[in-house]
Protein backbone atom coordinates (compact mmCIF):
# COMPACT_ATOMS: atom_id res chain seq x y z
CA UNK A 1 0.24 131.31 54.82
CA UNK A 2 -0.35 132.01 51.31
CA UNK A 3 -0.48 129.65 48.33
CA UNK A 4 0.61 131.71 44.93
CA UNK A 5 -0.70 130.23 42.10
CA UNK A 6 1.70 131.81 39.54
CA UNK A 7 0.45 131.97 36.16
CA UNK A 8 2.87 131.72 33.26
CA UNK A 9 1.33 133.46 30.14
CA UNK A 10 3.38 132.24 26.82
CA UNK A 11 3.00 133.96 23.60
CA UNK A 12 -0.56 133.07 21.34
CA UNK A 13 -1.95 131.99 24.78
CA UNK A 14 -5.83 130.61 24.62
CA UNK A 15 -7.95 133.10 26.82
CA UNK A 16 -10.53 129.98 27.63
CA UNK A 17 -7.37 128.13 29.05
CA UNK A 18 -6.54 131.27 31.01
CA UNK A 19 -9.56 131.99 32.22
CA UNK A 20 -11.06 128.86 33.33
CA UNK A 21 -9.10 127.52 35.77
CA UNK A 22 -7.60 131.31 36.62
CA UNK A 23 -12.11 131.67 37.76
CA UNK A 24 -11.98 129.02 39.63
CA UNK A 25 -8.60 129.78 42.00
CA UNK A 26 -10.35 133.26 41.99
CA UNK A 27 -13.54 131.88 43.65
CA UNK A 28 -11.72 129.80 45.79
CA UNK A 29 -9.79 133.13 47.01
CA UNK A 30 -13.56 134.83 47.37
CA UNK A 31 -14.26 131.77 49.33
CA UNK A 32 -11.79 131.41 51.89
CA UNK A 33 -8.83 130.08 50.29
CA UNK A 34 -5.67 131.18 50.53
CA UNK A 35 -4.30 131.71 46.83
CA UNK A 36 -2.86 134.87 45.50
CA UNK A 37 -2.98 134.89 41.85
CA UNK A 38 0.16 136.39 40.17
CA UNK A 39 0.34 136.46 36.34
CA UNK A 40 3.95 136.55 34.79
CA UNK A 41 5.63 136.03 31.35
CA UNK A 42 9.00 136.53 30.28
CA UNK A 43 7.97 139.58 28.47
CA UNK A 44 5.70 142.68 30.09
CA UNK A 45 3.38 142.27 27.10
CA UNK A 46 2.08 139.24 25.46
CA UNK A 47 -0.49 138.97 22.71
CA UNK A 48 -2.92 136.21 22.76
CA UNK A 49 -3.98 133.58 20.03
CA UNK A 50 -7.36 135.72 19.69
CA UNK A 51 -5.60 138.56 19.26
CA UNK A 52 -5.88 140.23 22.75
CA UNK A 53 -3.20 142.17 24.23
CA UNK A 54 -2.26 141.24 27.76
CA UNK A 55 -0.06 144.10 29.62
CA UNK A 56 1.21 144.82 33.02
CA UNK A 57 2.39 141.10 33.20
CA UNK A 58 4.90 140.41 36.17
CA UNK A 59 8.59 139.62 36.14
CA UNK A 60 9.27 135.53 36.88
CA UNK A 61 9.39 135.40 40.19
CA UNK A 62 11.67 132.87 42.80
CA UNK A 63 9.75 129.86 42.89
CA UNK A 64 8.68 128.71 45.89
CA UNK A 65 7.51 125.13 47.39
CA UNK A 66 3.79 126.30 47.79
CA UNK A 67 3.58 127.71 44.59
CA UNK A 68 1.11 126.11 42.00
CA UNK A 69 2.67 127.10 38.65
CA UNK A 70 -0.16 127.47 36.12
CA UNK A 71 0.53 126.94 32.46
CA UNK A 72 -2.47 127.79 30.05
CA UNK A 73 -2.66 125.83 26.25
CA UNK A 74 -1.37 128.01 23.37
CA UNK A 75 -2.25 128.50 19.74
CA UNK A 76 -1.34 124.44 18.37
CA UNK A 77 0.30 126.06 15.12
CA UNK A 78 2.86 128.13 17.76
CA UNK A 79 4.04 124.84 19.18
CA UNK A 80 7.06 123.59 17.40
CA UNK A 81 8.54 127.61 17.72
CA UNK A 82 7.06 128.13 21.21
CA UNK A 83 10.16 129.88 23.92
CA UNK A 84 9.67 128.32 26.78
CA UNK A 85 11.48 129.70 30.35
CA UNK A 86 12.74 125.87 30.82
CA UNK A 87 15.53 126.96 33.53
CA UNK A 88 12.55 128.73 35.58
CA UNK A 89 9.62 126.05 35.11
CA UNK A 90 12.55 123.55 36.09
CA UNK A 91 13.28 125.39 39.17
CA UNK A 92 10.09 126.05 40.31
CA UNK A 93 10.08 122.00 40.21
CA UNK A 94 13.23 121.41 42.31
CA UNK A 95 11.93 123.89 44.67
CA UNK A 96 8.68 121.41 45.22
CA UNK A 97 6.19 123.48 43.32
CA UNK A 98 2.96 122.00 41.70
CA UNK A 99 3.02 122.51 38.18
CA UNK A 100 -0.22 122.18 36.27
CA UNK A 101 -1.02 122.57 32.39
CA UNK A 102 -3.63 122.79 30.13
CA UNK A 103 -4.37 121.59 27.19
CA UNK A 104 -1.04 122.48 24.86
CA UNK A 105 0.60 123.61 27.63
CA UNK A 106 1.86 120.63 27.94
CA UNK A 107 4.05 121.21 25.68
CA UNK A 108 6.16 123.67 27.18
CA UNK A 109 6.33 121.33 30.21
CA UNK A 110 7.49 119.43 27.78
CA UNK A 111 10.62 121.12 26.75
CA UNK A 112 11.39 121.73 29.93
CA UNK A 113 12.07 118.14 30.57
CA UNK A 114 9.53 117.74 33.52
CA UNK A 115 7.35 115.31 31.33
CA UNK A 116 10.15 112.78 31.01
CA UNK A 117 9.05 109.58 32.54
CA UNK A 118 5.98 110.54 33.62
CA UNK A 119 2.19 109.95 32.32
CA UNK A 120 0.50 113.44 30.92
CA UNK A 121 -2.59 114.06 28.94
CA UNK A 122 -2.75 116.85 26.78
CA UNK A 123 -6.19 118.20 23.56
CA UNK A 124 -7.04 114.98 21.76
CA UNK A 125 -5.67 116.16 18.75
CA UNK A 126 -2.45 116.65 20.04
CA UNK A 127 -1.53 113.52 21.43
CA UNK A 128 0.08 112.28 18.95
CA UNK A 129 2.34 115.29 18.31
CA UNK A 130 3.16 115.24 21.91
CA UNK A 131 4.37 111.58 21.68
CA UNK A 132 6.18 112.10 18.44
CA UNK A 133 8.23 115.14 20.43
CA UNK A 134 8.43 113.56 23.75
CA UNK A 135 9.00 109.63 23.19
CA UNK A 136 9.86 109.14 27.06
CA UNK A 137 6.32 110.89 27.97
CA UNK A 138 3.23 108.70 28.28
CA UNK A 139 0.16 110.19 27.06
CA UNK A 140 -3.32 109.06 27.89
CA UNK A 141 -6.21 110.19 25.63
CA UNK A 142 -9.36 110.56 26.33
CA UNK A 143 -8.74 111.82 29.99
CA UNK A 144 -10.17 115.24 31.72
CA UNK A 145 -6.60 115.69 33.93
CA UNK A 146 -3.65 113.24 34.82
CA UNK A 147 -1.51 113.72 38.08
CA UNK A 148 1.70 112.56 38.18
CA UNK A 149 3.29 113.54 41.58
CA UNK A 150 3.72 117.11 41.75
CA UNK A 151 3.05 117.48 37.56
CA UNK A 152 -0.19 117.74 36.69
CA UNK A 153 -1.76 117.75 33.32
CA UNK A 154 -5.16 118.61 31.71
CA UNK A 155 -6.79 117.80 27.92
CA UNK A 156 -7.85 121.67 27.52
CA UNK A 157 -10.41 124.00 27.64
CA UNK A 158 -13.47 122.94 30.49
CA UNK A 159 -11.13 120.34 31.75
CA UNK A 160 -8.76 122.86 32.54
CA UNK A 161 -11.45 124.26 35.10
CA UNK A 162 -11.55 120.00 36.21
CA UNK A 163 -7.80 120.01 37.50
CA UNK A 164 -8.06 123.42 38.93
CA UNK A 165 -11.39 122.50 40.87
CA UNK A 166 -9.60 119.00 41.92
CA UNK A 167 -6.57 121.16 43.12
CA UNK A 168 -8.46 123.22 45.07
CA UNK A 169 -10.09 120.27 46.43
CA UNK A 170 -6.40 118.63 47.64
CA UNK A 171 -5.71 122.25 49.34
CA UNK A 172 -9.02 123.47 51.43
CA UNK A 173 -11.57 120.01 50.82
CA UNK A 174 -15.02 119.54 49.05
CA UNK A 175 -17.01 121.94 51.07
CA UNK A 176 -15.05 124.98 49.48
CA UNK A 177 -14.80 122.63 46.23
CA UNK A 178 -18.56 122.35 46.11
CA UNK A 179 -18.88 126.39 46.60
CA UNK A 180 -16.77 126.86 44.07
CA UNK A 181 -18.32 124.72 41.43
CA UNK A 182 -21.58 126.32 42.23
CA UNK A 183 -20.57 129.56 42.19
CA UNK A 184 -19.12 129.27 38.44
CA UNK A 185 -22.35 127.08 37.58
CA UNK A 186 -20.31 123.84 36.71
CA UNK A 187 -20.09 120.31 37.76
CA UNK A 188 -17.47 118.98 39.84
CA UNK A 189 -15.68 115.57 37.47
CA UNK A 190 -13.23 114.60 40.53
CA UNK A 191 -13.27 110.93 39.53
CA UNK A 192 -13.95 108.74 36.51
CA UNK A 193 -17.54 106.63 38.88
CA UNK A 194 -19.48 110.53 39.35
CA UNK A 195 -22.60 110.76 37.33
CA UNK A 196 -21.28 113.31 34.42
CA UNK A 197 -24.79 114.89 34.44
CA UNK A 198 -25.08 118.11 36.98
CA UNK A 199 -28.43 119.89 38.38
CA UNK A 200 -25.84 122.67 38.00
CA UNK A 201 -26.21 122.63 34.35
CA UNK A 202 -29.29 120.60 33.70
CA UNK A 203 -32.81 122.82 33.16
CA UNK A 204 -30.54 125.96 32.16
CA UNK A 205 -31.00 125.99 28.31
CA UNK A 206 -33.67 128.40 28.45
CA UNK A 207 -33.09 132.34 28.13
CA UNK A 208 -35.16 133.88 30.81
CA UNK A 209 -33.27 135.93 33.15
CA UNK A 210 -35.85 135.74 35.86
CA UNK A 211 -35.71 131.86 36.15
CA UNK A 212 -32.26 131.63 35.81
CA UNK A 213 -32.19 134.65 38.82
CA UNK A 214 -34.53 132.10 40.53
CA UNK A 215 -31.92 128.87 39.94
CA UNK A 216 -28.96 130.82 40.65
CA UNK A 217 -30.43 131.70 44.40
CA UNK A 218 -31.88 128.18 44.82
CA UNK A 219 -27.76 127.00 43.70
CA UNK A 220 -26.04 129.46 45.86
CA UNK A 221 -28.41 129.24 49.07
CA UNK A 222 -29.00 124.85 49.39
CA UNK A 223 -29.59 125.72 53.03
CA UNK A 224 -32.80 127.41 52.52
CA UNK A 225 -36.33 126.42 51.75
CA UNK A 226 -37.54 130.01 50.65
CA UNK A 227 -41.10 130.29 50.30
CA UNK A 228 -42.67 130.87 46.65
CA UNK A 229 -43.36 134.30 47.22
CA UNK A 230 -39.49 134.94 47.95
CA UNK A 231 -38.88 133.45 44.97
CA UNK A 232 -41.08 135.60 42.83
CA UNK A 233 -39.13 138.51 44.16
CA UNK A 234 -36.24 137.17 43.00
CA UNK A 235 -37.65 136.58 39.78
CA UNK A 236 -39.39 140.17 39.44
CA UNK A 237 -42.80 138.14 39.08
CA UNK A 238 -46.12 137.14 40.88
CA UNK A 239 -45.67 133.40 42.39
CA UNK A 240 -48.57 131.97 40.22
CA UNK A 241 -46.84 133.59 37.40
CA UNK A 242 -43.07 131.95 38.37
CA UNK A 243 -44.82 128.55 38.96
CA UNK A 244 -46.14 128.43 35.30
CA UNK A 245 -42.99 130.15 33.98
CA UNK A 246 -40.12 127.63 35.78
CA UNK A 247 -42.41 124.90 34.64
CA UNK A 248 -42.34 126.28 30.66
CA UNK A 249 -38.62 127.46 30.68
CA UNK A 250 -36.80 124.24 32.40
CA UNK A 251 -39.25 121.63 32.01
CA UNK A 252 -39.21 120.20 36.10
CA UNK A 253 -41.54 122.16 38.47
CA UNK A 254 -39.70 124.78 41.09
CA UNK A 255 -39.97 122.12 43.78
CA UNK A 256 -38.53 119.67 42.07
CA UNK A 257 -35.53 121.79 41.36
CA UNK A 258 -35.04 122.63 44.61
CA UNK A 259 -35.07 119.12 46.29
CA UNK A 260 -32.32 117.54 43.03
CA UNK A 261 -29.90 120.71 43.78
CA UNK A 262 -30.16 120.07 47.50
CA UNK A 263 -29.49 116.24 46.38
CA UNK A 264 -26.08 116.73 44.76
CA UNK A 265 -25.11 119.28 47.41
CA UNK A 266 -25.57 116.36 49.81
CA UNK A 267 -24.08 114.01 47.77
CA UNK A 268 -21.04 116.70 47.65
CA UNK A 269 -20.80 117.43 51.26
CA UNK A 270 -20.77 113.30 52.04
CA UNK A 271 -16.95 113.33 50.73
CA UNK A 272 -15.98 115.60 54.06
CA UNK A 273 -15.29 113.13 56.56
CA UNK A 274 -14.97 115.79 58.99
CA UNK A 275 -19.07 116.34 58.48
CA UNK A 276 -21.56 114.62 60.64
CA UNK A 277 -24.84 113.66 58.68
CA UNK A 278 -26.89 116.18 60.76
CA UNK A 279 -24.25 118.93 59.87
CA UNK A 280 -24.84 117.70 56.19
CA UNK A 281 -28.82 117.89 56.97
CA UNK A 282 -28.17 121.74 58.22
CA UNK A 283 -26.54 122.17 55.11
CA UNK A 284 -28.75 121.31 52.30
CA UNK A 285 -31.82 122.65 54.37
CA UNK A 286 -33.55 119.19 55.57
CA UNK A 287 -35.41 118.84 58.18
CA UNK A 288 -32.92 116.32 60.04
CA UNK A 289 -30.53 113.63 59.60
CA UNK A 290 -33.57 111.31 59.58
CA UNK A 291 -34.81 113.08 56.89
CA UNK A 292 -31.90 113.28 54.77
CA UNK A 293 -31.35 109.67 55.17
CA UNK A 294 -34.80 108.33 53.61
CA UNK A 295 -34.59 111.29 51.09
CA UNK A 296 -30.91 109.84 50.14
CA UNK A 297 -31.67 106.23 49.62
CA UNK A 298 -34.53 106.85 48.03
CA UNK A 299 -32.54 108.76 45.03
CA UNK A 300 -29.48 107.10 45.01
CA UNK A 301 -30.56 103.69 46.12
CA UNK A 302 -27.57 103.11 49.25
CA UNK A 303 -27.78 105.12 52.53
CA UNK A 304 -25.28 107.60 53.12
CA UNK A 305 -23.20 105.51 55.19
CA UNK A 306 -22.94 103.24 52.36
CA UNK A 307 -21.92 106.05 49.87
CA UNK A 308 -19.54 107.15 51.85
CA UNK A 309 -17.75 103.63 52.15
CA UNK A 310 -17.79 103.14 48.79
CA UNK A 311 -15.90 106.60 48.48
CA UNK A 312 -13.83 106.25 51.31
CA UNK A 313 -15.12 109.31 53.04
């Protein structure tokens, strides 16, 4: 059955809020899950803070109990005027919806009393306007996303694309999770105790299209050990050339990249109980279980039974 994720566009909208987390339910779609994005507003038309125009916008639908009502941040100086559909955001609640936010859209959440007793997070910098408006709403700083039941809240912008990928965790697991967050090149910050550093994003300050070809396929295919002159296809080069070029442009050799991206894809697929350590093994393209295990302690100093315990897996 289909999950809607229905998102509610308000006037002076922030495309980055939009888009982020909008990508990442998208992927997830690509990937096997089972969203259908709908984007509504009270109005056909609705103009963004960065002055774009976005048309063709749907009616407000009947909320319904597997809906995830999205609710992107919106131009701070808009706040204190901002029309919110409070009847409709409150019924998509009593009808056992998941309501999200990001960044000032928690705000209109807000207004339409959901926040009331609850803990929320919202941009740093408007925390304290948010507890000035809303003195029965708790609001942590200095947080990527806070759930509260079925509300949950973001701080804006990349930590938008944070709740969505945690949301889409809760729904389908970390394998598709893990996808995801490779396929849109960022990390996955499910709890405060992860590392905040990401082979995802590490070694890709450089400019040259053919490495970053080369780090995209070594990202999207962990289960492979292609051989250098595959690589030097991908990259449009000869493999002596790609070895001195990878090495110039990122710093670590090809290798090396390889083996830390096939790392944190292990360390990713360890949260699925439901995987064996040999189907984990398959997975990141080691040789065995055996292998994976001596590989694993070796980098992260516990086996992976012992990661898993301390994560509950």
């Amino acid at each position: 059955m289909t999950r809607r994720v229905v998102v509610l566009i308000l006037p002076h909208v922030h495309l980055l809020d939009l888009a982020g987390p909008v990508q990442a339910f998208y992927e997830a779609a690509s990937l096997g899950g089972d969203y259908e994005l709908i984007h509504v507003a009270s109005s056909e038309t609705v103009r963004s803070a960065q002055g774009l125009l976005l048309a063709g916008l749907r009616p407000l639908p009947l909320p319904e109990a597997r809906d995830t009502v999205l609710v992107p941040g919106i131009d701070s100086a808009t706040v204190d005027g901002l029309q919110v559909p409070s009847a409709w955001l409150r019924q998509a609640a009593r009808a056992g919806a998941r309501i999200a936010s990001v960044c000032s859209g928690s705000f209109a959440l807000g207004k339409a009393g959901l926040l009331q007793g609850r803990t929320c997070t919202t941009h740093w910098k408007m925390a304290g306007r948010m507890r000035a408006a809303f003195p029965g709403v708790e609001v942590l700083e200095n947080r990527l996303y806070v759930e509260d039941g079925p509300i949950v809240t973001s701080a804006g912008v990349a930590s938008g694309i944070d709740m969505a990928l945690a949301l889409i965790e809760r729904d389908h697991g970390p394998v598709v999770v893990s996808k995801v967050a490779r396929e849109m090149v960022v990390w996955i910050r499910r709890s405060g105790d992860r590392d905040q550093a990401s082979i995802y994003l590490d070694h890709r300050t450089h400019l040259h299209p053919g490495v970053h070809r080369v780090q995209d396929f070594i990202i999207a295919h962990p289960e492979r050990n292609p051989s250098l002159e595959e690589m030097g296809r991908q990259a449009g080069m000869s493999p002596r050339n790609l070895t001195r070029v990878f090495r110039a442009a990122t710093g670590v050799n090809l290798k090396a990249f390889a083996h830390k991206v096939k790392l944190q894809v292990a360390s990713e697929l360890m949260d699925n109980p439901d995987m064996t350590i040999e189907a984990v093994a398959s997975s990141c393209g080691f040789k065995d279980a055996r292998h994976l295990r001596r590989i694993f302690k070796e980098s992260y100093g516990v086996a992976p039974a012992q990661w898993r315990a301390r994560r509950g897996a």
